[in-house]
N, C-alpha and C. Protein backbone atom coordinates (compact mmCIF):
# COMPACT_ATOMS: atom_id res chain seq x y z
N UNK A 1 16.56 16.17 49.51
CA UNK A 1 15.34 15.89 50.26
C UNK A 1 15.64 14.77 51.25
N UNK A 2 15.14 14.89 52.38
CA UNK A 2 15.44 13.81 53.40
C UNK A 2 14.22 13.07 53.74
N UNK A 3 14.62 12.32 54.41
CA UNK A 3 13.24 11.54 54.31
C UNK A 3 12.57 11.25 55.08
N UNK A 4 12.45 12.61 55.73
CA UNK A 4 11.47 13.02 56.78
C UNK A 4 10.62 14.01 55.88
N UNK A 5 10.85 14.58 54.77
CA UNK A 5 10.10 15.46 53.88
C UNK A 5 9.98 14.52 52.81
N UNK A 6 10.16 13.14 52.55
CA UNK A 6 9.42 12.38 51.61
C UNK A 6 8.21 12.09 52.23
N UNK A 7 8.06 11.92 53.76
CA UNK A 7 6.60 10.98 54.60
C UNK A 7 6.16 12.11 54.21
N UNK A 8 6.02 13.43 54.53
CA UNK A 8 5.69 14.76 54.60
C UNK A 8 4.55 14.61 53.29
N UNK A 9 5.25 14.26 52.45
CA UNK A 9 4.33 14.91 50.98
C UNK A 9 3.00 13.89 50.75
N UNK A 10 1.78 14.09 50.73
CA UNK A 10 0.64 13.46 50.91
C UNK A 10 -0.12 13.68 49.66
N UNK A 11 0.12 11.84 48.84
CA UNK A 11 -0.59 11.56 47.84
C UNK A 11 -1.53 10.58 48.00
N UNK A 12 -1.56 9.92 48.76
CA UNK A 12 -2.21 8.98 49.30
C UNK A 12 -3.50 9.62 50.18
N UNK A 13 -4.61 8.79 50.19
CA UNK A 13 -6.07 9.61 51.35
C UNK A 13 -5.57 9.04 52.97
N UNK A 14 -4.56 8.14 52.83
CA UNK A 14 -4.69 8.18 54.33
C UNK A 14 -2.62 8.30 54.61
N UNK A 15 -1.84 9.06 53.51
CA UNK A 15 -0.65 8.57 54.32
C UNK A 15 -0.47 9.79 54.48
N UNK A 16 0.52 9.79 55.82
CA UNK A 16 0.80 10.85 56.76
C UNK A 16 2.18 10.80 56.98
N UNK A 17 2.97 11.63 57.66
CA UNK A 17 4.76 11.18 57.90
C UNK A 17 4.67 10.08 58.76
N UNK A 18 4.27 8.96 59.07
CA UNK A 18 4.69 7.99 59.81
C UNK A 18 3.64 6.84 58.74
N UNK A 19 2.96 7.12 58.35
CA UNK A 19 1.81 5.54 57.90
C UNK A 19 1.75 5.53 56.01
N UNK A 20 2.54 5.14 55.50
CA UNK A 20 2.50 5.15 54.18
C UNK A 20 1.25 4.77 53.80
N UNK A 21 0.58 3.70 53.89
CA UNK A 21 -0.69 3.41 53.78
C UNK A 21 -1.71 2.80 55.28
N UNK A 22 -2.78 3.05 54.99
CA UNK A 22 -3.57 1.74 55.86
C UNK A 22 -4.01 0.65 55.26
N UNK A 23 -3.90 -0.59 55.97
CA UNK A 23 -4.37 -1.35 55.55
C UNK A 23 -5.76 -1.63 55.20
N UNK A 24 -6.79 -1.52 55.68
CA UNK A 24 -7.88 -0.89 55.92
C UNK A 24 -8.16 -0.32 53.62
N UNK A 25 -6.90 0.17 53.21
CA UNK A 25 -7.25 0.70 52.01
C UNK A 25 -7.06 -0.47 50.86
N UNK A 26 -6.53 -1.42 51.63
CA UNK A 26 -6.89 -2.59 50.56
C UNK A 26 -8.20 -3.36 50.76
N UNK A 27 -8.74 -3.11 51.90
CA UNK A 27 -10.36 -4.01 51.22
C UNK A 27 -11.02 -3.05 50.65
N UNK A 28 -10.82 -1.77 50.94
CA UNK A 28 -11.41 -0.52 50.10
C UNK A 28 -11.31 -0.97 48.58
N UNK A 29 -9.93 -0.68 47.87
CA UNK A 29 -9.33 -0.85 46.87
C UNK A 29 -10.04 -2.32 46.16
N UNK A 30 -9.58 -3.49 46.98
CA UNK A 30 -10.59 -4.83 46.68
C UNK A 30 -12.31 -4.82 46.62
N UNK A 31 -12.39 -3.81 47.29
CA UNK A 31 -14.21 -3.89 46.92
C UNK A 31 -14.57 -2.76 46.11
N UNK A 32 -13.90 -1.96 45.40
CA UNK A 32 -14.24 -1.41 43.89
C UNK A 32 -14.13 -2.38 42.93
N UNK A 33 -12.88 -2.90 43.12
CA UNK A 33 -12.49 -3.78 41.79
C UNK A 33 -13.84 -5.10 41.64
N UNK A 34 -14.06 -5.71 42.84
CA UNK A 34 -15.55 -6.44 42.93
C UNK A 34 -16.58 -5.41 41.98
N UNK A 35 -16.96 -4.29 42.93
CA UNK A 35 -17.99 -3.58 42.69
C UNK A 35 -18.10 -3.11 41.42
N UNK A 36 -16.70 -2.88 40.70
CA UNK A 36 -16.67 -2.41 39.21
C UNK A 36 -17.04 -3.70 38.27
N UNK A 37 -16.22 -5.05 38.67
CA UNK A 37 -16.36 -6.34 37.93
C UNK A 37 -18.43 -6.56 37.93
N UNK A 38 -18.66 -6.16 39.28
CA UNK A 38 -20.62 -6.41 39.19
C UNK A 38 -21.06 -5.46 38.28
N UNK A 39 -20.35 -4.15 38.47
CA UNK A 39 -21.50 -3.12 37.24
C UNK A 39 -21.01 -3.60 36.14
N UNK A 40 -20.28 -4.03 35.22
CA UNK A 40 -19.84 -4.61 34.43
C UNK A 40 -20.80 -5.15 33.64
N UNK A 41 -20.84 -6.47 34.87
CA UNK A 41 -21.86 -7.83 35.02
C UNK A 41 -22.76 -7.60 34.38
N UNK A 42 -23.55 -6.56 35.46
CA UNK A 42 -25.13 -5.86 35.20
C UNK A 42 -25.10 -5.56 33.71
N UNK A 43 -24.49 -4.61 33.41
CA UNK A 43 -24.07 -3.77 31.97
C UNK A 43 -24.37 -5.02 31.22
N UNK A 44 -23.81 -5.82 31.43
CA UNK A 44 -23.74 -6.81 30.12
C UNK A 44 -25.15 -7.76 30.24
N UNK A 45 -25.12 -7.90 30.91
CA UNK A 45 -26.77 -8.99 31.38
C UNK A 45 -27.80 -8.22 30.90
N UNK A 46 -27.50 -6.78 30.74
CA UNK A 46 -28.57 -5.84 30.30
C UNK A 46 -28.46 -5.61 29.05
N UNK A 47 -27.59 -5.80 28.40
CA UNK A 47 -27.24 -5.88 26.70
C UNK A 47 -27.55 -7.21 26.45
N UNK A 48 -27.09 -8.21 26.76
CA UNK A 48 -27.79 -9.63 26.34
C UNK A 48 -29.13 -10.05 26.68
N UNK A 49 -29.79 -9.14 27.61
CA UNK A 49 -31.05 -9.59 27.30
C UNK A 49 -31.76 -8.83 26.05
N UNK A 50 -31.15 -7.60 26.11
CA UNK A 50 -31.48 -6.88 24.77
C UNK A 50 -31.51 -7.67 23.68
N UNK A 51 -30.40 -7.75 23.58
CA UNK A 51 -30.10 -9.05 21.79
C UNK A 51 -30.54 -10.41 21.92
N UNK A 52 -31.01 -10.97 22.98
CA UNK A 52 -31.31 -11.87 22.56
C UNK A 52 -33.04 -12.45 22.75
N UNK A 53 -33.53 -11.39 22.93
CA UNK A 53 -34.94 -10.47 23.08
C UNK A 53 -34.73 -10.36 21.60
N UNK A 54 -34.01 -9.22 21.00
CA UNK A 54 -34.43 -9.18 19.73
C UNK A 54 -34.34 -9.85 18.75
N UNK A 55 -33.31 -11.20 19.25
CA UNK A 55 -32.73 -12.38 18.48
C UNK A 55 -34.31 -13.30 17.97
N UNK A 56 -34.98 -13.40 19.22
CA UNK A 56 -35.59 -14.63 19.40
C UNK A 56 -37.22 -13.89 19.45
N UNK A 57 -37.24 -12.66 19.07
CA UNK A 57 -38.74 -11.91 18.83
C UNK A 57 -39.25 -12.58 17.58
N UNK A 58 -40.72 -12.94 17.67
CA UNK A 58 -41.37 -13.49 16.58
C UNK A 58 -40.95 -15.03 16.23
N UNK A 59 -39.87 -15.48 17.29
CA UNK A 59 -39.79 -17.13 16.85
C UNK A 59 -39.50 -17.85 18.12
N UNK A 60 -39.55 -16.80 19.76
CA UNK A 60 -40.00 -17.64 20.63
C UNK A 60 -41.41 -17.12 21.80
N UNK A 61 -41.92 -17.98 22.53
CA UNK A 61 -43.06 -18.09 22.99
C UNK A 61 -42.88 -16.75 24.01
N UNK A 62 -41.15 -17.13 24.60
CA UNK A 62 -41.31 -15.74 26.37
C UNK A 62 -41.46 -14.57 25.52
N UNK A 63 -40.88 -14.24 24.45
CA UNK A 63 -41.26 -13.21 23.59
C UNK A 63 -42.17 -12.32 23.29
N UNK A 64 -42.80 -13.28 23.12
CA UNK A 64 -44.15 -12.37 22.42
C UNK A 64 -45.61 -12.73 23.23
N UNK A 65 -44.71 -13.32 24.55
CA UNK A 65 -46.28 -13.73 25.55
C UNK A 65 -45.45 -12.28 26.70
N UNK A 66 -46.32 -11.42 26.63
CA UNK A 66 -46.48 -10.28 27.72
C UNK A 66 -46.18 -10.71 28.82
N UNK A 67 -46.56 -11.73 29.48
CA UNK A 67 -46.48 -12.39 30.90
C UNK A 67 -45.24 -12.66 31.13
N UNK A 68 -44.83 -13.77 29.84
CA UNK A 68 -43.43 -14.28 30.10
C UNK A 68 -42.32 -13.25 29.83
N UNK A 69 -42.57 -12.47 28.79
CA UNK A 69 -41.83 -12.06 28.46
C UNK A 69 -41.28 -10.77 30.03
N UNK A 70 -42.25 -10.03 30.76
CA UNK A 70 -42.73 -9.22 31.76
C UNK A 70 -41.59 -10.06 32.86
N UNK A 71 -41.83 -11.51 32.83
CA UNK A 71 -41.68 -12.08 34.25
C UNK A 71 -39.96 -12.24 33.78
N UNK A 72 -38.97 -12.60 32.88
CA UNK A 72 -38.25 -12.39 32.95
C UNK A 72 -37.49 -11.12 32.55
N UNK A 73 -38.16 -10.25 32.43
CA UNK A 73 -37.83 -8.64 32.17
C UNK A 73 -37.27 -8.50 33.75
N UNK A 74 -38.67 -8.57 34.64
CA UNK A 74 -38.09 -8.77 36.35
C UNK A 74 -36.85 -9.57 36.54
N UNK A 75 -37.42 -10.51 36.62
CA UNK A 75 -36.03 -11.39 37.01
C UNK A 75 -34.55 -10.84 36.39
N UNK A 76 -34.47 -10.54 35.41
CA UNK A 76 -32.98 -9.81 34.83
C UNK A 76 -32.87 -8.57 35.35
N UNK A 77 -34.10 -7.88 35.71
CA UNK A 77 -33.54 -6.62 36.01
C UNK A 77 -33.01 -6.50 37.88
N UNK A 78 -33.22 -8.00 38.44
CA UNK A 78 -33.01 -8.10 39.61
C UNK A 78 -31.82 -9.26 39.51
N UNK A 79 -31.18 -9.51 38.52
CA UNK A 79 -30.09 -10.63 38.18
C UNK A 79 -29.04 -9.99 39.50
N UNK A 80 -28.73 -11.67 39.64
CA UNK A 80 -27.42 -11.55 40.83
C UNK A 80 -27.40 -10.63 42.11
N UNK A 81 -28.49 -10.29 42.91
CA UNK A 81 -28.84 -9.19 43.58
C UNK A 81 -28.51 -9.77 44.84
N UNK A 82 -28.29 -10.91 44.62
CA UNK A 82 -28.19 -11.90 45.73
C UNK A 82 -26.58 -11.18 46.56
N UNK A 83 -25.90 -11.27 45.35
CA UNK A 83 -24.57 -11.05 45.58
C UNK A 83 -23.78 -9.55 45.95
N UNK A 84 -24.83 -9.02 46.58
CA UNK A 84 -25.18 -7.86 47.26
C UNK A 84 -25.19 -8.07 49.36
N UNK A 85 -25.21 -9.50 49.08
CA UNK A 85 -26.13 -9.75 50.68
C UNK A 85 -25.03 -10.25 51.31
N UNK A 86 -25.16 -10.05 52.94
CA UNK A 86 -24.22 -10.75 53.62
C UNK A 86 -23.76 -12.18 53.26
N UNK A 87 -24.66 -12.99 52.91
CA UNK A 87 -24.51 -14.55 52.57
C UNK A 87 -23.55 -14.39 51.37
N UNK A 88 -23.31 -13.53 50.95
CA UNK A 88 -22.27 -13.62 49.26
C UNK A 88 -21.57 -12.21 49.58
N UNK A 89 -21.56 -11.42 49.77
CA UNK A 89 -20.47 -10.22 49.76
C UNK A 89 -19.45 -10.18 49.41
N UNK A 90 -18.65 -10.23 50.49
CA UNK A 90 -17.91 -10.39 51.30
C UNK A 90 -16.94 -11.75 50.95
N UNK A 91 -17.61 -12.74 50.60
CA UNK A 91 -16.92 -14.22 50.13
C UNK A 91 -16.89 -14.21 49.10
N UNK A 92 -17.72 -13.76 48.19
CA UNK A 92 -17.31 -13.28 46.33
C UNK A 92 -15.95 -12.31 46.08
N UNK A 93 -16.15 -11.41 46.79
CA UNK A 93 -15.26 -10.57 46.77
C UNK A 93 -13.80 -10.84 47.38
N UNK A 94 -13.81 -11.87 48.54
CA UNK A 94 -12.40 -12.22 48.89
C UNK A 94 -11.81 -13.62 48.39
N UNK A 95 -12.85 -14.17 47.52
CA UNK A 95 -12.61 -15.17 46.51
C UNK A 95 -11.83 -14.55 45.18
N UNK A 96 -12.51 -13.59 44.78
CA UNK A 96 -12.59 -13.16 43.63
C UNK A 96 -11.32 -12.11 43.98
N UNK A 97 -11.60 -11.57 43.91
CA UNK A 97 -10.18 -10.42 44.78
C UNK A 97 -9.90 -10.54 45.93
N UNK A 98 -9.02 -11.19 46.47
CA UNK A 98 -8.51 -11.11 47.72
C UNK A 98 -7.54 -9.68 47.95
N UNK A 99 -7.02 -9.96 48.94
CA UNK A 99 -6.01 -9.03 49.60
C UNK A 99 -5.22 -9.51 49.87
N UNK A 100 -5.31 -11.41 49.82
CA UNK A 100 -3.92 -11.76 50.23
C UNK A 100 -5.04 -13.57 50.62
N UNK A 101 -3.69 -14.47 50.65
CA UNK A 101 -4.22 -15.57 50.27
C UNK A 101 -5.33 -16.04 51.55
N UNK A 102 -4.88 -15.42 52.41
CA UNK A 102 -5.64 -16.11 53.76
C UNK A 102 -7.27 -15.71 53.49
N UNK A 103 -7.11 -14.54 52.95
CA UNK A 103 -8.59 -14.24 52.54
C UNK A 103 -9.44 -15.08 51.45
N UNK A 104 -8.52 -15.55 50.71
CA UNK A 104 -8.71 -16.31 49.56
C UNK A 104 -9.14 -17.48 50.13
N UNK A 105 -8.34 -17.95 51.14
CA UNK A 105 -8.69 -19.56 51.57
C UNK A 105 -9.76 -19.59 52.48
N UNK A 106 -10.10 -18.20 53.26
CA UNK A 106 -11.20 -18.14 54.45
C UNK A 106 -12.18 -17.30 53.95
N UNK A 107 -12.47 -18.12 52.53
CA UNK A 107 -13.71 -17.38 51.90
C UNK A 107 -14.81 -17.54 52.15
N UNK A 108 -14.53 -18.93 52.42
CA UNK A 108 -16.45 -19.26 52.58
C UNK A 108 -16.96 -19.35 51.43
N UNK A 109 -16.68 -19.08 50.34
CA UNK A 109 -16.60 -19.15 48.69
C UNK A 109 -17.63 -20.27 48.35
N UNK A 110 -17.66 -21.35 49.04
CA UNK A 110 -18.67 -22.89 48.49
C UNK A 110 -19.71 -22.44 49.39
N UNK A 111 -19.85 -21.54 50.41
CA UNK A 111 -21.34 -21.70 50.99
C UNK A 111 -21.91 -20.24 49.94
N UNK A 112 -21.14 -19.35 49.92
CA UNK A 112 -21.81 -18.13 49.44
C UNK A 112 -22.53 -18.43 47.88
N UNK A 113 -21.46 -19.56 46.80
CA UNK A 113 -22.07 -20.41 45.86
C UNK A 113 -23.25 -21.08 45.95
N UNK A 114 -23.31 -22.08 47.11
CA UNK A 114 -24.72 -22.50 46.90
C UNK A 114 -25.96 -21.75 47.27
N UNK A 115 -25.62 -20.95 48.34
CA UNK A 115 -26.88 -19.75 48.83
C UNK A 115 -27.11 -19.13 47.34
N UNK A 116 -26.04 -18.75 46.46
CA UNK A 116 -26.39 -17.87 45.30
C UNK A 116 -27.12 -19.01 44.46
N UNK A 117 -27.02 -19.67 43.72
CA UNK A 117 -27.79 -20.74 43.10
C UNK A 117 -28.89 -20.90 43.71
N UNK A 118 -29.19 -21.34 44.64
CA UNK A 118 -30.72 -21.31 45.35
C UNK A 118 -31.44 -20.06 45.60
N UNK A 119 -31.22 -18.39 45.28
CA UNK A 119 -31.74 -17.75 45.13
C UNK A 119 -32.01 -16.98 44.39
N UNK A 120 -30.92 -17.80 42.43
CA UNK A 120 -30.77 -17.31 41.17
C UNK A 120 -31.02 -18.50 40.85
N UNK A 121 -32.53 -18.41 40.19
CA UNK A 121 -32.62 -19.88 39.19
C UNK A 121 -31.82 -19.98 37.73
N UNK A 122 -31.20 -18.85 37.80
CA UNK A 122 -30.58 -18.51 36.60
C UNK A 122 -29.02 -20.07 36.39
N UNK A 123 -28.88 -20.94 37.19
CA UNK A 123 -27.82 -21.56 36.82
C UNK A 123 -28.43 -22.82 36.68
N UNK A 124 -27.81 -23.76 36.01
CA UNK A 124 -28.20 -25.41 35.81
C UNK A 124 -28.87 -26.10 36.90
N UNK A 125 -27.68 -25.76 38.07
CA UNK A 125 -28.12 -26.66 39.42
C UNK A 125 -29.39 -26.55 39.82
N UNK A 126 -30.09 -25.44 39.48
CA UNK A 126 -31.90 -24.69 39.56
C UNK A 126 -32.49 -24.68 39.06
N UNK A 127 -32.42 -24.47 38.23
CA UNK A 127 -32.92 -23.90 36.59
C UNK A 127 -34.77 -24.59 37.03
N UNK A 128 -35.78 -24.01 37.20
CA UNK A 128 -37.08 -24.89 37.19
C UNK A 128 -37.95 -24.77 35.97
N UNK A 129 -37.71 -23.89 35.04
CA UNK A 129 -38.51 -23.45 34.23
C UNK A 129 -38.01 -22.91 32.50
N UNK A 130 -38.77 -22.42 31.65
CA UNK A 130 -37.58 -22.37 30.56
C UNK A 130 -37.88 -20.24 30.53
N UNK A 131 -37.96 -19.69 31.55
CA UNK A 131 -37.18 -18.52 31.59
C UNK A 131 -36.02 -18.68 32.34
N UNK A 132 -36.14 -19.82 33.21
CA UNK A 132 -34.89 -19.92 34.07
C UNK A 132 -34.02 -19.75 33.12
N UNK A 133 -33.75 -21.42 32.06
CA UNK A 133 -33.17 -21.18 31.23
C UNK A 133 -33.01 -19.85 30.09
N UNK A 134 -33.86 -19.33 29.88
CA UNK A 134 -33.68 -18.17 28.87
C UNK A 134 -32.82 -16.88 29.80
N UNK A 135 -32.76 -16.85 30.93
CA UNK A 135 -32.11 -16.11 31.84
C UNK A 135 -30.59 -16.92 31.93
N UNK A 136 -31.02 -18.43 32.24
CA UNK A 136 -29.31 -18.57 32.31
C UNK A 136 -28.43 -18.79 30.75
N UNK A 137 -29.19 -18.69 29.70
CA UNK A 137 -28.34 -18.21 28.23
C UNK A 137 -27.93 -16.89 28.31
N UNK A 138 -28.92 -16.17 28.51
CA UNK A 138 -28.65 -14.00 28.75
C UNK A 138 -27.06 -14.29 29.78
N UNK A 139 -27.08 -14.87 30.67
CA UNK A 139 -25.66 -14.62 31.68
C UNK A 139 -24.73 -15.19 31.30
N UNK A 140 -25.27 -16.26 30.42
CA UNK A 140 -23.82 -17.02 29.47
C UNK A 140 -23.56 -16.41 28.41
N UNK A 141 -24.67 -15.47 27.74
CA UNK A 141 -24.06 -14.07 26.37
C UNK A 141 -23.53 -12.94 27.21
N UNK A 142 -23.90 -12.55 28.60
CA UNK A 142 -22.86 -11.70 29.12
C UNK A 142 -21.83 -11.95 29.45
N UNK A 143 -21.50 -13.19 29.95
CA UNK A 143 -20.05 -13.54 30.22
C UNK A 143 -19.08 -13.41 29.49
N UNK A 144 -19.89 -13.87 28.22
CA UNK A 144 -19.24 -14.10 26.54
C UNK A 144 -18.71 -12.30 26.24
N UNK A 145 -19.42 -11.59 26.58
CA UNK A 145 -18.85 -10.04 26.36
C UNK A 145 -17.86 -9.88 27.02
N UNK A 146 -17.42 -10.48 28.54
CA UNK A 146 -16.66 -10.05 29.12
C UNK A 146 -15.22 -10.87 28.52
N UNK A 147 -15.22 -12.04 28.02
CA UNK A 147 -14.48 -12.28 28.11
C UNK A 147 -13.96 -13.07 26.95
N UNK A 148 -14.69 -12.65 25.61
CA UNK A 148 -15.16 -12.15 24.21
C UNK A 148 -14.55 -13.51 23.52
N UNK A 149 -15.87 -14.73 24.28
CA UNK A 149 -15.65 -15.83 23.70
C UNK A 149 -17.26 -15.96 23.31
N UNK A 150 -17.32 -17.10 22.76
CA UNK A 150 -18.26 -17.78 22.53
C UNK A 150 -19.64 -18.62 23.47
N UNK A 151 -20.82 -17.85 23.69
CA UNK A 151 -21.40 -18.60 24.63
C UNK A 151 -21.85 -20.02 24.09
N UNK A 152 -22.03 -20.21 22.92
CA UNK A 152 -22.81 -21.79 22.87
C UNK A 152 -21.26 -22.72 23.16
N UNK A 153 -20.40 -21.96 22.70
CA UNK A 153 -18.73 -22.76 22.99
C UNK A 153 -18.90 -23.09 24.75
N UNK A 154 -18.94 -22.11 25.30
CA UNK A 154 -19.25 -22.51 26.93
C UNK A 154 -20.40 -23.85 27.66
N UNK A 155 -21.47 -23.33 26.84
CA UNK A 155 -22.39 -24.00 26.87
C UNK A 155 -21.53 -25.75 26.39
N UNK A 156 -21.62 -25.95 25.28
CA UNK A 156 -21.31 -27.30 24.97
C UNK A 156 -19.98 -27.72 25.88
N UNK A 157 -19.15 -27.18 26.51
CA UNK A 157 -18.15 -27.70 27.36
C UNK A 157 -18.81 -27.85 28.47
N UNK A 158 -19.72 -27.23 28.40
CA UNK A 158 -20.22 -27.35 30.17
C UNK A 158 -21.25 -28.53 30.02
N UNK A 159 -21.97 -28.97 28.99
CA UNK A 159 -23.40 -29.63 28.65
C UNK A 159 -23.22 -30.49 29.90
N UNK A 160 -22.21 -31.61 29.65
CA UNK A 160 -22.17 -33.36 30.08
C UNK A 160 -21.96 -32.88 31.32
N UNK A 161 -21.58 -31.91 32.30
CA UNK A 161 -21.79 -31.90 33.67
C UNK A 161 -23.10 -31.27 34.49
N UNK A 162 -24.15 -30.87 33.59
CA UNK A 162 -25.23 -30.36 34.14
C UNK A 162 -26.19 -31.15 34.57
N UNK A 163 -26.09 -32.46 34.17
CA UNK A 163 -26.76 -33.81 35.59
C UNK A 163 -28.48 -33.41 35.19
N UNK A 164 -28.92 -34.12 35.44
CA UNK A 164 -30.94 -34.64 35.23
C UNK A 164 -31.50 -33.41 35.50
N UNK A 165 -30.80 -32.61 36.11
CA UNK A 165 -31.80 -31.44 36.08
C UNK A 165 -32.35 -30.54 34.27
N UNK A 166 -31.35 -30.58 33.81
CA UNK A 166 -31.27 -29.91 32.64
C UNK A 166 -31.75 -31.30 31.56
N UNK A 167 -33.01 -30.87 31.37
CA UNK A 167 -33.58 -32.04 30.04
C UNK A 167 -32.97 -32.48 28.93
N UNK A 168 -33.27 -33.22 28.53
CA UNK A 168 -33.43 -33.47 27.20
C UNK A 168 -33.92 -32.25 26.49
N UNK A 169 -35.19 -32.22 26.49
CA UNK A 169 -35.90 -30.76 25.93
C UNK A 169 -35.39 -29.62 26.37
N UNK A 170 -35.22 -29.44 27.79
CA UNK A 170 -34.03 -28.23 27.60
C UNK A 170 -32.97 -27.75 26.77
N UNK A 171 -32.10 -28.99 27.08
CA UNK A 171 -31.26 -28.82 25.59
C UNK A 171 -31.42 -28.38 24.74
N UNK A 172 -32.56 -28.76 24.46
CA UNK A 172 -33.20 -28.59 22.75
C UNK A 172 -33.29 -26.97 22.92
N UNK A 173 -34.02 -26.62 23.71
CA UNK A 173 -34.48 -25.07 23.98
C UNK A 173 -33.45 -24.35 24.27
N UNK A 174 -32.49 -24.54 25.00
CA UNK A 174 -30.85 -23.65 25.07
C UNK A 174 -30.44 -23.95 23.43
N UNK A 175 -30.48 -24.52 22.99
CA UNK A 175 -29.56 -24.59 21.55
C UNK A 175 -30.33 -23.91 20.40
N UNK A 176 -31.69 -23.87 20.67
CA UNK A 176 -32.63 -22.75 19.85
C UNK A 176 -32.30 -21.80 19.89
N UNK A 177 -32.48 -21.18 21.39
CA UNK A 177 -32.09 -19.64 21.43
C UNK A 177 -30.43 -19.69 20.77
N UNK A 178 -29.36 -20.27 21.24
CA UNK A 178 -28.46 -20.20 20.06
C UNK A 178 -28.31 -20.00 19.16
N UNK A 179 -29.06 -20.83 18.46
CA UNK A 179 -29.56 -20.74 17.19
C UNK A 179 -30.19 -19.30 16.72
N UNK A 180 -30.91 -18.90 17.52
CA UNK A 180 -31.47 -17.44 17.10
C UNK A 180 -30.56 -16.38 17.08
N UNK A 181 -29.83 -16.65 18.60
CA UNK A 181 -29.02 -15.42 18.40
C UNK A 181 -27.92 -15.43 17.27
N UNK A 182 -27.38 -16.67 17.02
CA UNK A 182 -26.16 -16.53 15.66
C UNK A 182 -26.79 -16.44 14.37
N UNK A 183 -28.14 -16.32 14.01
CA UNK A 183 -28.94 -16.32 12.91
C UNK A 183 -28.71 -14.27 12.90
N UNK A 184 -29.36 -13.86 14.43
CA UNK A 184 -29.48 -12.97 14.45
C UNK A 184 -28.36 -11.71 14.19
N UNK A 185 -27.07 -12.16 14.76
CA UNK A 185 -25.70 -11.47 14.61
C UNK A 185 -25.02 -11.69 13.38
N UNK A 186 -25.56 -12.77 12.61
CA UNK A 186 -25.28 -12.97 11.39
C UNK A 186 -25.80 -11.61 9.70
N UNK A 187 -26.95 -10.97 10.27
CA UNK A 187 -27.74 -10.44 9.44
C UNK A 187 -26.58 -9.13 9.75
């Protein structure tokens, strides 16, 4: 075989006898691997609110109050939607998967972060309320699936850098639901 009948043979969607690949097929290739890592995400944000809904039924308030419970039903089922939008795309994804370092370094990565925090109360830096918090435990038990550690372990490494926003009584209320859910996975 010569190797003018190796270009010839077409396994590839874009190679032809002269173009082994396009480049063009690595941000393709890089924005599944994003797009697969988000359904993932979702998947799991949607199982941890499950369990820890059923963790914390009958022994907390968002629970078994229709309203609250309703208003972060929404909010999770619209988790991270942000990171869908021009302001995060594009810079999650060439943070997170690049194609090569220049993309990595011309991410824009710290602006697409804070736009996401200011339009997910779901993290510390926001957090205004205690579904915030009960939303940002659900994304710290999905993370924990992905990457099949321990969320209150995360939680307590992270505590001492979450700064005046996150109470006293917060605390107390993130370490409850803890508490529920390892009561709960325990049975």
């Amino acid at each position: 075989m010569n190797l003018l009948n190796l270009f010839r043979k077409k396994t590839d969607a874009t190679k032809s006898r002269f173009i082994m690949r396009m480049k063009g097929e690595d941000y393709i290739q890089s924005t599944r691997k994003y797009l697969d890592y988000l359904q993932e995400h979702l998947a799991n944000v949607s199982k941890a609110f499950s369990e820890l809904s059923e963790a914390c039924d009958g022994k907390e308030h968002w629970v078994g109050d229709d309203c609250a419970w309703h208003t972060l039903h929404n909010e999770v089922v619209h988790h991270d939607l942000s990171k869908f939008t021009k302001e995060e795309f594009i810079q999650y994804r060439d943070n997170f998967f690049p194609v090569n370092d220049t993309d990595k370094k011309n991410s824009s990565f710290e602006l697409a972060w804070e736009n996401h925090k200011q339009e997910n109360h779901h993290h510390h830096e926001t957090a205004k309320n205690y579904n915030d918090l009960v939303h940002m435990v659900i994304d710290w038990v999905a993370m924990s699936y992905k990457f099949k550690d321990d969320p209150r372990g995360f939680y307590k490494k992270t505590k001492n850098s979450m700064g005046e926003n996150i109470t006293p009584e917060f605390h107390e209320f993130i370490s409850k639901q803890f508490d529920h859910l390892e009561e709960y996975r325990a049975k």
